[in-house]
C-alpha atoms as a PDB file:
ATOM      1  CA  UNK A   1      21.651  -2.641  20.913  1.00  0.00           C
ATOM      2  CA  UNK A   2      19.296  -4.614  23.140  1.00  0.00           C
ATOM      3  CA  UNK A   3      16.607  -6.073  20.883  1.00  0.00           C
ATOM      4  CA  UNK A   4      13.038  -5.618  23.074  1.00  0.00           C
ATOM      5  CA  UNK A   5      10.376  -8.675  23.200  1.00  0.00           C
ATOM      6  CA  UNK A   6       9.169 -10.259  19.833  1.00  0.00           C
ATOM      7  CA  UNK A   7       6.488  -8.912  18.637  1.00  0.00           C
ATOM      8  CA  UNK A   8       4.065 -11.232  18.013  1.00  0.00           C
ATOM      9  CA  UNK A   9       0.524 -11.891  16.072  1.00  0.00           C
ATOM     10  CA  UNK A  10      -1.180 -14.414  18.252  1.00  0.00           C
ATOM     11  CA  UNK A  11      -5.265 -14.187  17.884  1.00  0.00           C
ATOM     12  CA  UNK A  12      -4.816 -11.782  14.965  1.00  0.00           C
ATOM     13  CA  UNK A  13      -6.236 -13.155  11.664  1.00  0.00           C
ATOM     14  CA  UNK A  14      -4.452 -11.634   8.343  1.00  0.00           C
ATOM     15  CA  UNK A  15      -5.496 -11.591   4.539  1.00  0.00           C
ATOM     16  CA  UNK A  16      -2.728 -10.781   2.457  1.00  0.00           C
ATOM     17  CA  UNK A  17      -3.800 -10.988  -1.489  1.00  0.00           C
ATOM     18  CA  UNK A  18      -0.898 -11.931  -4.258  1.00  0.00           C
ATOM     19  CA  UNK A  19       0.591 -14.170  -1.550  1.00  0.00           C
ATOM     20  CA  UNK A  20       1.415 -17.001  -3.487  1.00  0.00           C
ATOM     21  CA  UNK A  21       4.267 -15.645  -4.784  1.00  0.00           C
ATOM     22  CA  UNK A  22       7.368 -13.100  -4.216  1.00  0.00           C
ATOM     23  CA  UNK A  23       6.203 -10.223  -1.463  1.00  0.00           C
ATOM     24  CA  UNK A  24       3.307 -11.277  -0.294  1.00  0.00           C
ATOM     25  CA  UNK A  25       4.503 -15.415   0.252  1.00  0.00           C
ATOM     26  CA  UNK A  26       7.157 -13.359   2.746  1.00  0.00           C
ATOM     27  CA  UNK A  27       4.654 -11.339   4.351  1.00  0.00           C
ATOM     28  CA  UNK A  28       2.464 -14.799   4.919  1.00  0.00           C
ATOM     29  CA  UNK A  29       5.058 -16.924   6.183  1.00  0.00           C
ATOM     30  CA  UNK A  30       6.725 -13.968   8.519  1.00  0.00           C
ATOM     31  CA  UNK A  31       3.264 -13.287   9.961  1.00  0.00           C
ATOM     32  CA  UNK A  32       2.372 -17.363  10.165  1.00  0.00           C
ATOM     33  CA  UNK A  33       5.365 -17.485  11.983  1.00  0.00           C
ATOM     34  CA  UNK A  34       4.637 -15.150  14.522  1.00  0.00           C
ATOM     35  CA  UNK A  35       1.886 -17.181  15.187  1.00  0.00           C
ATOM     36  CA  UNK A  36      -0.809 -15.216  12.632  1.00  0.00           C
ATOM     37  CA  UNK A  37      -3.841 -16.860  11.340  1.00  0.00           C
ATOM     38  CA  UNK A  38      -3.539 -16.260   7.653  1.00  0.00           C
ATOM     39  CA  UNK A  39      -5.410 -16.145   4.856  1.00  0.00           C
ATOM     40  CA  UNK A  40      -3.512 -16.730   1.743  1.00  0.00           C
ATOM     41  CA  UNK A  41      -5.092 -15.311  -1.365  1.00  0.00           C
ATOM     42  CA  UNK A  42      -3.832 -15.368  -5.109  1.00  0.00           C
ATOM     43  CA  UNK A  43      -5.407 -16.724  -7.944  1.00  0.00           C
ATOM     44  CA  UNK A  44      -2.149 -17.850  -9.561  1.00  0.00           C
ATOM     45  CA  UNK A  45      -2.265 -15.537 -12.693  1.00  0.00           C
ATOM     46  CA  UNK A  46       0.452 -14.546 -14.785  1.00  0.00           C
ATOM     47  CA  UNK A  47       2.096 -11.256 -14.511  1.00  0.00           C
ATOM     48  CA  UNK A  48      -0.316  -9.834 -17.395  1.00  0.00           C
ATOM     49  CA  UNK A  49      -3.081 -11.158 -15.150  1.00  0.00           C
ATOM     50  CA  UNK A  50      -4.446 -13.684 -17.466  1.00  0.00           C
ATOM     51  CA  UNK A  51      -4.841 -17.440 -16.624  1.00  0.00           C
ATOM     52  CA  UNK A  52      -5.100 -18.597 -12.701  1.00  0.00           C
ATOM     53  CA  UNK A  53      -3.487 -21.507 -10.870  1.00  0.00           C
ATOM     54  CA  UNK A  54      -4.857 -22.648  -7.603  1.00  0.00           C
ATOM     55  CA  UNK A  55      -2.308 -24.788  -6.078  1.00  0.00           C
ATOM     56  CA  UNK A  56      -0.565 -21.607  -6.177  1.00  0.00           C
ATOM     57  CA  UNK A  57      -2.051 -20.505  -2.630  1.00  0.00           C
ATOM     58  CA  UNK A  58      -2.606 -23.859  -1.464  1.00  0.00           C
ATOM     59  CA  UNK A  59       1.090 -24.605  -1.513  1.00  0.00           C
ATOM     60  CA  UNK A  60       2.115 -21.501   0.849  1.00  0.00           C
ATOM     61  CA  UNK A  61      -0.894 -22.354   2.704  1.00  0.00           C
ATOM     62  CA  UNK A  62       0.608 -25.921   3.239  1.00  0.00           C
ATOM     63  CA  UNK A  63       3.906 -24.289   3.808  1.00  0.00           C
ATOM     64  CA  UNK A  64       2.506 -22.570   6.524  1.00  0.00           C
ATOM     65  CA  UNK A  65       0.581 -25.204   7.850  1.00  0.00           C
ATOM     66  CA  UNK A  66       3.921 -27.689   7.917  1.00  0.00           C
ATOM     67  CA  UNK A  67       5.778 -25.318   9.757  1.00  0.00           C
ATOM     68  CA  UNK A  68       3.368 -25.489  12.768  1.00  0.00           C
ATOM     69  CA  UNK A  69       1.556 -22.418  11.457  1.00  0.00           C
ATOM     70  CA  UNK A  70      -2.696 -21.596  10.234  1.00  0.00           C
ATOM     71  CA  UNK A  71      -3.439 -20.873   6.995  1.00  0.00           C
ATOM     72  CA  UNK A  72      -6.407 -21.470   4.221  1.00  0.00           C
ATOM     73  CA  UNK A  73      -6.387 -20.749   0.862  1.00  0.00           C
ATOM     74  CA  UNK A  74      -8.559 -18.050  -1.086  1.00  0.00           C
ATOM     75  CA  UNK A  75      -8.382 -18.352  -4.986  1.00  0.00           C
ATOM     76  CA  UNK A  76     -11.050 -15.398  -5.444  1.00  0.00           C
ATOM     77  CA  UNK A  77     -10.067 -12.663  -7.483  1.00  0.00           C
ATOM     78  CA  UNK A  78      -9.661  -8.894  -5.966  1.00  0.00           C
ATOM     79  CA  UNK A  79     -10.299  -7.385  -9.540  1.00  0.00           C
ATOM     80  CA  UNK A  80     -14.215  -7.713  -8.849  1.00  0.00           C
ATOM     81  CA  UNK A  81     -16.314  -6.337  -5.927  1.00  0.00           C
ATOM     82  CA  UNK A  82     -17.638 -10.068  -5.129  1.00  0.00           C
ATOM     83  CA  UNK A  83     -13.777 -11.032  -5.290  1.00  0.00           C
ATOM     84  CA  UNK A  84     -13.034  -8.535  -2.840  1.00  0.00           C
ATOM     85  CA  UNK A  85     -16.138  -9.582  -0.722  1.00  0.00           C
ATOM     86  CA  UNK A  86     -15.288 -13.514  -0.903  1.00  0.00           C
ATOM     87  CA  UNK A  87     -11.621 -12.824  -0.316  1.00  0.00           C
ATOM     88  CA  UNK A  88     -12.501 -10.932   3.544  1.00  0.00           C
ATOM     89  CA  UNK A  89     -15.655 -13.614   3.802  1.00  0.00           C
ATOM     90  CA  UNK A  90     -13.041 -16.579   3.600  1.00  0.00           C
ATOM     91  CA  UNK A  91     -11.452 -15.066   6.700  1.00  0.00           C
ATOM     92  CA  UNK A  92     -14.199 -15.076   8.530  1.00  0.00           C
ATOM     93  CA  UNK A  93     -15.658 -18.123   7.502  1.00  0.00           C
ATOM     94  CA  UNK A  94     -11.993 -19.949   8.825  1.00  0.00           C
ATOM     95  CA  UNK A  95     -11.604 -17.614  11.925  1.00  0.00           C
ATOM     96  CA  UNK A  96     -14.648 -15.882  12.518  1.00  0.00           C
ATOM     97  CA  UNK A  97     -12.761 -12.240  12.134  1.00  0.00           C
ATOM     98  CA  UNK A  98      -9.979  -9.962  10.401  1.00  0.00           C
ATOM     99  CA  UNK A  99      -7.847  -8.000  12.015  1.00  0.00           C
ATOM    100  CA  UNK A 100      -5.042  -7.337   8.853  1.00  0.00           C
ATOM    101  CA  UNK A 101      -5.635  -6.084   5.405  1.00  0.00           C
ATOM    102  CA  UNK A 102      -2.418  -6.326   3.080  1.00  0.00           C
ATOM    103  CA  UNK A 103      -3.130  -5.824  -0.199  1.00  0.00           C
ATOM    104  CA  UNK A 104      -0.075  -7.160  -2.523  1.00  0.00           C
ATOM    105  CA  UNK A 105      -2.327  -8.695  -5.298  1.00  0.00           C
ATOM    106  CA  UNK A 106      -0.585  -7.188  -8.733  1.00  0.00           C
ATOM    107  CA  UNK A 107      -0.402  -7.418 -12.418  1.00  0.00           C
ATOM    108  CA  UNK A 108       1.085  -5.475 -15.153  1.00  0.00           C
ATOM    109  CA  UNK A 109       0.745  -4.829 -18.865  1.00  0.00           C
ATOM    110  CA  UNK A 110       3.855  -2.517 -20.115  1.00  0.00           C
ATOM    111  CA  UNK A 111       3.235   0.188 -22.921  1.00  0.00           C
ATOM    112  CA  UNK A 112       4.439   3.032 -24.652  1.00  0.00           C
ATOM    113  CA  UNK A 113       1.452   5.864 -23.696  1.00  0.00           C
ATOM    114  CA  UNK A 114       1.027   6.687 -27.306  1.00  0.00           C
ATOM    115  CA  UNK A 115       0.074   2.719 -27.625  1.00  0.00           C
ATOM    116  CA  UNK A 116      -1.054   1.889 -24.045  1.00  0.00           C
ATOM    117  CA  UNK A 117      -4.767  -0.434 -24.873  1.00  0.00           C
ATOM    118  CA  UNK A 118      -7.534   1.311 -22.762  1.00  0.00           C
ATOM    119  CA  UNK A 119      -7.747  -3.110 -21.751  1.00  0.00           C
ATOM    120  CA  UNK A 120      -4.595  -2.576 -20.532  1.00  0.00           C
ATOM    121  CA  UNK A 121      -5.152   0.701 -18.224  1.00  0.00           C
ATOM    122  CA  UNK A 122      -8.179  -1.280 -17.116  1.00  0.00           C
ATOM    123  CA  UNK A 123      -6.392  -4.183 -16.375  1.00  0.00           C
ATOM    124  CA  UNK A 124      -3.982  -2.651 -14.077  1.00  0.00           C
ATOM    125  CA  UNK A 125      -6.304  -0.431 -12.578  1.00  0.00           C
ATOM    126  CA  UNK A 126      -9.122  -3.786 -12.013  1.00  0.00           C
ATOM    127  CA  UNK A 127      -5.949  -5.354  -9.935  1.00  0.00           C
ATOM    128  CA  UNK A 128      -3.971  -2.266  -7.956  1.00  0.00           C
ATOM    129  CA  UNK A 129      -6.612   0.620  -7.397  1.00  0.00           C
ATOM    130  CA  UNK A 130     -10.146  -1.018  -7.881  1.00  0.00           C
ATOM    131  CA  UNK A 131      -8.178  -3.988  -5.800  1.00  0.00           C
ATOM    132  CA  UNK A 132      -7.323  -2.140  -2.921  1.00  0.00           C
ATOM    133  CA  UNK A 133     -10.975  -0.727  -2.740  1.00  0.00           C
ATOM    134  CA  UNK A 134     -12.710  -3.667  -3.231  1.00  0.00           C
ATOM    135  CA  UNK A 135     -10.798  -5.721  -0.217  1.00  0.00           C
ATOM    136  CA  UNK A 136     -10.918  -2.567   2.063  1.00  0.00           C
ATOM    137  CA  UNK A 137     -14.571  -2.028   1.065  1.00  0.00           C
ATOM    138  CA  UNK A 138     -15.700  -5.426   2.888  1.00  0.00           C
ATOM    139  CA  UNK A 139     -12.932  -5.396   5.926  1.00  0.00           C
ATOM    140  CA  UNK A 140     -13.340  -1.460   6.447  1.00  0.00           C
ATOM    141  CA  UNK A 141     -16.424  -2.018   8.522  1.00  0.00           C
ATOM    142  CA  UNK A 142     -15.686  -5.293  10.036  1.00  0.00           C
ATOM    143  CA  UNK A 143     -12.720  -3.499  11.673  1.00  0.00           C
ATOM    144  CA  UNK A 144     -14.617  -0.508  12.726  1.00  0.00           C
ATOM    145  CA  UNK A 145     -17.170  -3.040  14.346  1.00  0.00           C
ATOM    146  CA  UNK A 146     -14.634  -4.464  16.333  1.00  0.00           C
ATOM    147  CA  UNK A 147     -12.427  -1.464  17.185  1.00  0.00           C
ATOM    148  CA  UNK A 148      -9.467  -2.993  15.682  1.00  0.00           C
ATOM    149  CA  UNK A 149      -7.662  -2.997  11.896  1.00  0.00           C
ATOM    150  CA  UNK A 150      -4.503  -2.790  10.316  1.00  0.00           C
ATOM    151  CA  UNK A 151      -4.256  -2.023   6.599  1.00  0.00           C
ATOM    152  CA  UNK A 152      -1.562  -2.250   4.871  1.00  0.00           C
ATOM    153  CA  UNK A 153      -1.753  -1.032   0.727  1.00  0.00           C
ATOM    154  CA  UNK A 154       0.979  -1.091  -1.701  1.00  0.00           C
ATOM    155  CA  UNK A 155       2.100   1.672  -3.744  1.00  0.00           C
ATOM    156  CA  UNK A 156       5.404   1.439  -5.899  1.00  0.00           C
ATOM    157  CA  UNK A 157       7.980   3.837  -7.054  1.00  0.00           C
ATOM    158  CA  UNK A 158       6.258   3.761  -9.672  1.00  0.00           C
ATOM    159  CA  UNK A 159       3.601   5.562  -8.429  1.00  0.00           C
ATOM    160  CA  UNK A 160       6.053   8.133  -6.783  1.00  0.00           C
ATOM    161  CA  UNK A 161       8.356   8.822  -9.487  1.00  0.00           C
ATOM    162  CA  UNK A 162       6.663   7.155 -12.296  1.00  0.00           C
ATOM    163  CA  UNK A 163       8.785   5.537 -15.017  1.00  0.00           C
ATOM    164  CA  UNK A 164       8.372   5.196 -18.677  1.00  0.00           C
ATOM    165  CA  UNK A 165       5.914   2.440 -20.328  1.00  0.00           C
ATOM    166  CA  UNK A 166       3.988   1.653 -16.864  1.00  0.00           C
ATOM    167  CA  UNK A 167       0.857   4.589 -17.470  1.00  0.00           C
ATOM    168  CA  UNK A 168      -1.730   2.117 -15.890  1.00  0.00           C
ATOM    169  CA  UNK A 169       0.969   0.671 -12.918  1.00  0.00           C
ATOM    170  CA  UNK A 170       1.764   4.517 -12.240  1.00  0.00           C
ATOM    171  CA  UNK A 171      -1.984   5.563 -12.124  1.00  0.00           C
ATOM    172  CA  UNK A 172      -3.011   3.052  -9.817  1.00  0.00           C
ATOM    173  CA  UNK A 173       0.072   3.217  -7.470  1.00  0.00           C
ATOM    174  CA  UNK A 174      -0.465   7.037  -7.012  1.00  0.00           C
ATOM    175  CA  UNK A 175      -3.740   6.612  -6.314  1.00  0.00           C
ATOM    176  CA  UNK A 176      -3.268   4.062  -3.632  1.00  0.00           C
ATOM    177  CA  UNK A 177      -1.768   6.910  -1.617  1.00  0.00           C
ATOM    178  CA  UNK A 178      -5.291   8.321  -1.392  1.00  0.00           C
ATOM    179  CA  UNK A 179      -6.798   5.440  -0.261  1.00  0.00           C
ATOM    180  CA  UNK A 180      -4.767   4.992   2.404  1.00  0.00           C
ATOM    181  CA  UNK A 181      -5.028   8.594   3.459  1.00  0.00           C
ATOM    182  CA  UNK A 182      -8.702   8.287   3.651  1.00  0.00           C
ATOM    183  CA  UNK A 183      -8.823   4.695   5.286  1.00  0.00           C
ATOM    184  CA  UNK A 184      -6.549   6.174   8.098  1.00  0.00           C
ATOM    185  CA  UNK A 185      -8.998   9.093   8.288  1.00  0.00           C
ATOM    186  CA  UNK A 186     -12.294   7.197   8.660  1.00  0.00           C
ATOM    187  CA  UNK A 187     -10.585   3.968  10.735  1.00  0.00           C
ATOM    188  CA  UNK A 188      -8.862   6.913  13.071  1.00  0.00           C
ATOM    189  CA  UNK A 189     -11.916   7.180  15.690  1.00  0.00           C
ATOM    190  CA  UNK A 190     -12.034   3.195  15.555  1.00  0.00           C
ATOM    191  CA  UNK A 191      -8.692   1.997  16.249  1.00  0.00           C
ATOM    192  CA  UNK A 192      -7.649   1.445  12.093  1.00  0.00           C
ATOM    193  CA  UNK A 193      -4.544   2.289  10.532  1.00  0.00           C
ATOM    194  CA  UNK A 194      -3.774   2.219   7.493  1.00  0.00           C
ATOM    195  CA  UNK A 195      -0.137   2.684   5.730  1.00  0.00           C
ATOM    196  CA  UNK A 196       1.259   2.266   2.902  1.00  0.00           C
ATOM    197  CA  UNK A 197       4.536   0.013   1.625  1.00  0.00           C
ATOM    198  CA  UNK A 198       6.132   1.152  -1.689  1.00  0.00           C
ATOM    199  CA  UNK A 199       8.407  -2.134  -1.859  1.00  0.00           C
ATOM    200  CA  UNK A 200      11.213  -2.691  -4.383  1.00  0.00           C
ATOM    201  CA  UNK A 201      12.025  -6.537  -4.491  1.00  0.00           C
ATOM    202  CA  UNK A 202      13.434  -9.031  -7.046  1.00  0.00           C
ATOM    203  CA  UNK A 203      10.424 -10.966  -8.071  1.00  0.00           C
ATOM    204  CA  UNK A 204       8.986 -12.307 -11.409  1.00  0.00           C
ATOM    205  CA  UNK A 205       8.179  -8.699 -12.010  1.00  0.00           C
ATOM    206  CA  UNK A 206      12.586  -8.883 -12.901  1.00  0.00           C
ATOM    207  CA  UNK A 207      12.549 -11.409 -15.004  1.00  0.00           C
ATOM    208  CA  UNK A 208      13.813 -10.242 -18.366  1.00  0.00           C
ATOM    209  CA  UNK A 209      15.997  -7.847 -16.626  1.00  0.00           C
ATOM    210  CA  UNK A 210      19.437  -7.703 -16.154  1.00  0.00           C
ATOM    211  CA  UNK A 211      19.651  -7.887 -12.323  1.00  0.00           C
ATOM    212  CA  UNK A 212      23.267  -9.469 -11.732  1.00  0.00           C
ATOM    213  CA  UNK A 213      24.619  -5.654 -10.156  1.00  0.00           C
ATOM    214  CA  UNK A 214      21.597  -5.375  -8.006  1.00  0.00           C
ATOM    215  CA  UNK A 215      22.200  -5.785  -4.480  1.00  0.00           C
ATOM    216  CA  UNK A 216      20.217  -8.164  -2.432  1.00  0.00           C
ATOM    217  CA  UNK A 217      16.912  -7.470  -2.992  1.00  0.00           C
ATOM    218  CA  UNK A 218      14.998 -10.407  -1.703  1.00  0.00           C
ATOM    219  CA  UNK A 219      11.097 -10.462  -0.303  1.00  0.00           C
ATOM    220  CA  UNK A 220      12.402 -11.223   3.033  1.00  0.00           C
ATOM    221  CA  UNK A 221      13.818  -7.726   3.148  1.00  0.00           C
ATOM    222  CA  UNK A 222      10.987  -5.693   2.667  1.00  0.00           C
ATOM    223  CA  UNK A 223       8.597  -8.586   5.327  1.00  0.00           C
ATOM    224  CA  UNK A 224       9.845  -6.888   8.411  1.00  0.00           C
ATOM    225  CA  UNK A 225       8.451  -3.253   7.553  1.00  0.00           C
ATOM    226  CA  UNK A 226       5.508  -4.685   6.478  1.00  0.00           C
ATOM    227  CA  UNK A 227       4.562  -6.828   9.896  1.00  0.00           C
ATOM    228  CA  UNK A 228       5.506  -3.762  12.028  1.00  0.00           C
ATOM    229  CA  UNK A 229       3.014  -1.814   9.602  1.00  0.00           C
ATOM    230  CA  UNK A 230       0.383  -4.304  10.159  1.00  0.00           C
ATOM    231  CA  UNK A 231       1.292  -5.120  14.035  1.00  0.00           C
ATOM    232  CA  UNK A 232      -0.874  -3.714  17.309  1.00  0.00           C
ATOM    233  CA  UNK A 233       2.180  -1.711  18.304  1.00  0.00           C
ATOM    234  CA  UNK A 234       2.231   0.475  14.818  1.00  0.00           C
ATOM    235  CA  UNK A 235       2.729   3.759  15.902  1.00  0.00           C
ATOM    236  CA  UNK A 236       1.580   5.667  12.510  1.00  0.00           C
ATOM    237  CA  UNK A 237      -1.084   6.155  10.254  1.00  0.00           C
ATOM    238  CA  UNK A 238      -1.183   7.481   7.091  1.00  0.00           C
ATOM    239  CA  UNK A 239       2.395   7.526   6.150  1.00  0.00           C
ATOM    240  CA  UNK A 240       4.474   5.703   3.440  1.00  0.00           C
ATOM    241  CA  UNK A 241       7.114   3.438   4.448  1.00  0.00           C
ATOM    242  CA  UNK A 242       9.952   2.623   1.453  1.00  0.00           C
ATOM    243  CA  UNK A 243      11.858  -0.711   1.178  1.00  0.00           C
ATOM    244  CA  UNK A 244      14.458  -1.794  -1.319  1.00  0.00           C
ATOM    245  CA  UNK A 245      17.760  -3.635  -0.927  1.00  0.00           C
ATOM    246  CA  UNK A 246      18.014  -3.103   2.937  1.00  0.00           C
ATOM    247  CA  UNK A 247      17.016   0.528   2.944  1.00  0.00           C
ATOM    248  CA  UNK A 248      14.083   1.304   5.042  1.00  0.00           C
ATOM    249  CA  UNK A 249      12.450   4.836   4.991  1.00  0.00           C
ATOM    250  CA  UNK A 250       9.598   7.256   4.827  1.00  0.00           C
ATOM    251  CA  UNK A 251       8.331   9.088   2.341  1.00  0.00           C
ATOM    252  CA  UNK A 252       6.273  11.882   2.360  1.00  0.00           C
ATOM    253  CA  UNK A 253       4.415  14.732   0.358  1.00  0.00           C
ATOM    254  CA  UNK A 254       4.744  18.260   1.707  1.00  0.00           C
ATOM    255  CA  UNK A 255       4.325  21.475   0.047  1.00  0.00           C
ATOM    256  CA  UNK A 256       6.317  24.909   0.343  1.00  0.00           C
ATOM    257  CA  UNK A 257       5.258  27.870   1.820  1.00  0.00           C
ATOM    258  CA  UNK A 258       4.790  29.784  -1.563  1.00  0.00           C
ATOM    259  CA  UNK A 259       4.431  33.428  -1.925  1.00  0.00           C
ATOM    260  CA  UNK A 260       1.262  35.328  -1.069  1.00  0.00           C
ATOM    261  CA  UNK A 261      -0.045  37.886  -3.343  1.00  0.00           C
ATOM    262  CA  UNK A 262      -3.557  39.671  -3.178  1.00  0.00           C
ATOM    263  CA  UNK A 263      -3.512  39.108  -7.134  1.00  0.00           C
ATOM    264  CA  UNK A 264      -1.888  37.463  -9.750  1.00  0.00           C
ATOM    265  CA  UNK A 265      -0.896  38.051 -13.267  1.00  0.00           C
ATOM    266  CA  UNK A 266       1.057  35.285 -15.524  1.00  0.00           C
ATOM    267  CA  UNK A 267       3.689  37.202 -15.788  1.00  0.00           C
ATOM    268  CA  UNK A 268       4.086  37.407 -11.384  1.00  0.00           C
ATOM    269  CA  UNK A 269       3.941  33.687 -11.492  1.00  0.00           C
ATOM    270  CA  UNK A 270       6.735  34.032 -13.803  1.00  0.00           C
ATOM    271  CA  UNK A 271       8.697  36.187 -11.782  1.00  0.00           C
ATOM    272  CA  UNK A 272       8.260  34.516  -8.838  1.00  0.00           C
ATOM    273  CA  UNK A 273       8.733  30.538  -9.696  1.00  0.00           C
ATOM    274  CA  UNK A 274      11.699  30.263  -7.583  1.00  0.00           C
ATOM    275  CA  UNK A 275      10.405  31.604  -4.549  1.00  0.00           C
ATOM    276  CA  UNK A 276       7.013  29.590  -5.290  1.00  0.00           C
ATOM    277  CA  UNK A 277       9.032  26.003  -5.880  1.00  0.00           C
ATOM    278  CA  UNK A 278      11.859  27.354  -2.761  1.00  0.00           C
ATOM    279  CA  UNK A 279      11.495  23.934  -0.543  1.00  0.00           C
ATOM    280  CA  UNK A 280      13.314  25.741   2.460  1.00  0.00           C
ATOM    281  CA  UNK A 281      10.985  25.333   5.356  1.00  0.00           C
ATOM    282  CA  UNK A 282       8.468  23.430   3.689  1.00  0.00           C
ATOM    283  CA  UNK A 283       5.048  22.732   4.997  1.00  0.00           C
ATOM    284  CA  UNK A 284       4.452  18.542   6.814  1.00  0.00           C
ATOM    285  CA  UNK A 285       0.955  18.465   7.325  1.00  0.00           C
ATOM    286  CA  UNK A 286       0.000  15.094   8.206  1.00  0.00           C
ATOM    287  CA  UNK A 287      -3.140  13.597   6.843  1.00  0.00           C
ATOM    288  CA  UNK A 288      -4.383  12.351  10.573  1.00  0.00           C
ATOM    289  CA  UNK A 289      -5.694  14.164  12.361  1.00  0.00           C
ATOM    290  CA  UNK A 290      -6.183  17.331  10.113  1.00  0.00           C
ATOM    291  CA  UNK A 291      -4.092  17.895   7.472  1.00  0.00           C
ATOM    292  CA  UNK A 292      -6.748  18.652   4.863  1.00  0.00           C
ATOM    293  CA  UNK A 293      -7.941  22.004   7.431  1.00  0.00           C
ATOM    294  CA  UNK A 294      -4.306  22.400   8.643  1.00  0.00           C
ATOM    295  CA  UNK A 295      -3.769  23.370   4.397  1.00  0.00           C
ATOM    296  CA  UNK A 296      -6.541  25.450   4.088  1.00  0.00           C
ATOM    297  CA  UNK A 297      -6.115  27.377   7.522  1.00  0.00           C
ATOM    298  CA  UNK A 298      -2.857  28.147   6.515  1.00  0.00           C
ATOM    299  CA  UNK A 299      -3.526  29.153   3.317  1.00  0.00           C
ATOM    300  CA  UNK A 300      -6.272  31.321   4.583  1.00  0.00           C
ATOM    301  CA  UNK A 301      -4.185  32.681   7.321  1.00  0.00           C
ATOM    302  CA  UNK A 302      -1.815  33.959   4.683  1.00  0.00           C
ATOM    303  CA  UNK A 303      -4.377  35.779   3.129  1.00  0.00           C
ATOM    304  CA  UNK A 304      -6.039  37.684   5.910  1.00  0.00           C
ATOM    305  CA  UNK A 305      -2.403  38.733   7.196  1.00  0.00           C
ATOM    306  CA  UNK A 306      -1.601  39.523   3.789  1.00  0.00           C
ATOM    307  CA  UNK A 307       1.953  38.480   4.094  1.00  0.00           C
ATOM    308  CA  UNK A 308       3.601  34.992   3.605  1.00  0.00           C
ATOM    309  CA  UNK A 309       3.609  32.777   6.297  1.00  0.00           C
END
């Protein structure tokens, strides 16, 4: 297979939060490399989010910077609207625009959900969901201004699947989803997109785990996905792309057609579960440009014909 040109990120200024470390160091240095203008934010915390070391970002902005590459530093926080603010302000400040919003920042506090510390569903939540919003918040409109964005937010399977003693990780990874779904709504009409990554990678999220059957699972796997999400040339919007151990792919919600019924009792519901839950010719109704009407007109279709669709 003939590879086509490189696709590049001259002119294009990126702010990728959590990039000191793991992920988001690989998206920085992949994007630097392709001649980005980067904006390396990450306060240096520990996985629980406490504590904060600054030379963290400073040394993959050096990194950058030796390798021929641009890059500043941002050790603002995301968990706070004036983070979030200072964070996109820094990229202006250094390049006087942004064109790419990844948000990788992340944290985690594990519990049981009978013991889970409503400090520790904040926590999460301040880092992952109120993250997201606060960064998007201040570049949303820039990009509109300009006619221009890429955002790119990161979800987790986790959020898809869930998984036991991660309440707060799961709640805030499923509702990145929405985000996204709305950012790619409102950014549609001014040349924004906005995806979502749900990354699996051996980081200092492992440690403590017994990793020596994985496969590799490096940050430099999951990079590539990411830059194509966040390059000019994207072709979607909206949609989830997955990355672990090599494997790229999309996921996706969709519903099935159900069963139509002028009325319901419990017991119908009960009779007809399977053909309710039957995924055979499921519905795909993507989110841009009308998947929200595209549900309800077909819902409402079903019920003026009176028969399923």
């Amino acid at each position: 297979m003939t590879a086509g040109p490189e696709l590049r990120f001259d002119d294009r200024v990126a702010v990728i939060t959590g990039a000191g470390r793991g992920l988001g160091r690989a998206y920085a240095l992949l994007l630097a490399s392709r001649g980005a203008r980067v904006v390396v934010n990450d306060t240096g915390a520990a996985i629980s989010g406490d504590g904060a070391d600054i030379d963290v970002a400073n040394q993959v902005a050096q990194e950058i910077s030796a390798a021929g590459g641009e890059a500043v530093a941002c050790t603002e926080s995301v968990a706070s609207p004036e983070g979030g603010r200072a964070i996109v302000e820094s990229a202006l400040d250094a390049y006087g625009r942004i064109d790419i919003l990844i948000h990788n920042a992340g944290n985690n506090r594990y519990a049981a959900l009978a013991e889970m510390t409503y400090e520790d569903f904040e926590a999460v939540l301040d880092v992952h969901l109120r993250g997201a919003f606060h960064v998007v918040r201040a570049a949303f409109p820039r990009m509109c201004d300009a006619g221009y964005g890429r955002v790119v937010l990161t979800s987790s399977i986790g959020g898809l699947y869930g998984n036991e003693r991660v309440a707060n990780y799961a709640a805030a990874k499923a509702g990145i989803i929405g985000l996204s779904t709305v950012v790619a709504l409102e950014g549609a009409a001014h040349g924004v997109k906005s995806n979502v990554i749900v990354p699996a990678a051996l980081t200092r999220l492992a440690d403590g785990l017994d990793t020596s059957a994985y496969p590799p699972m490096g940050p430099e796997l999951t990079a590539p996905a990411v830059a194509w999400l966040a390059h000019e040339t994207c072709s979607v919007t909206a949609e989830l792309l997955v990355a672990i151990a090599g494997r790229i792919a999309r996921a996706f919600i969709a519903e099935t057609p159900g069963i139509y019924r002028p009325s319901w009792t419990v017991e119908d519901v009960a009779e007809h579960i399977d053909a309710i839950r039957d995924t055979k010719d499921f519905w795909l109704l993507p989110a841009v440009p009308s998947g929200h009407a595209e549900h309800i007109g077909r819902s409402f279709a079903m019920a003026t014909e009176g028969h399923d669709a």
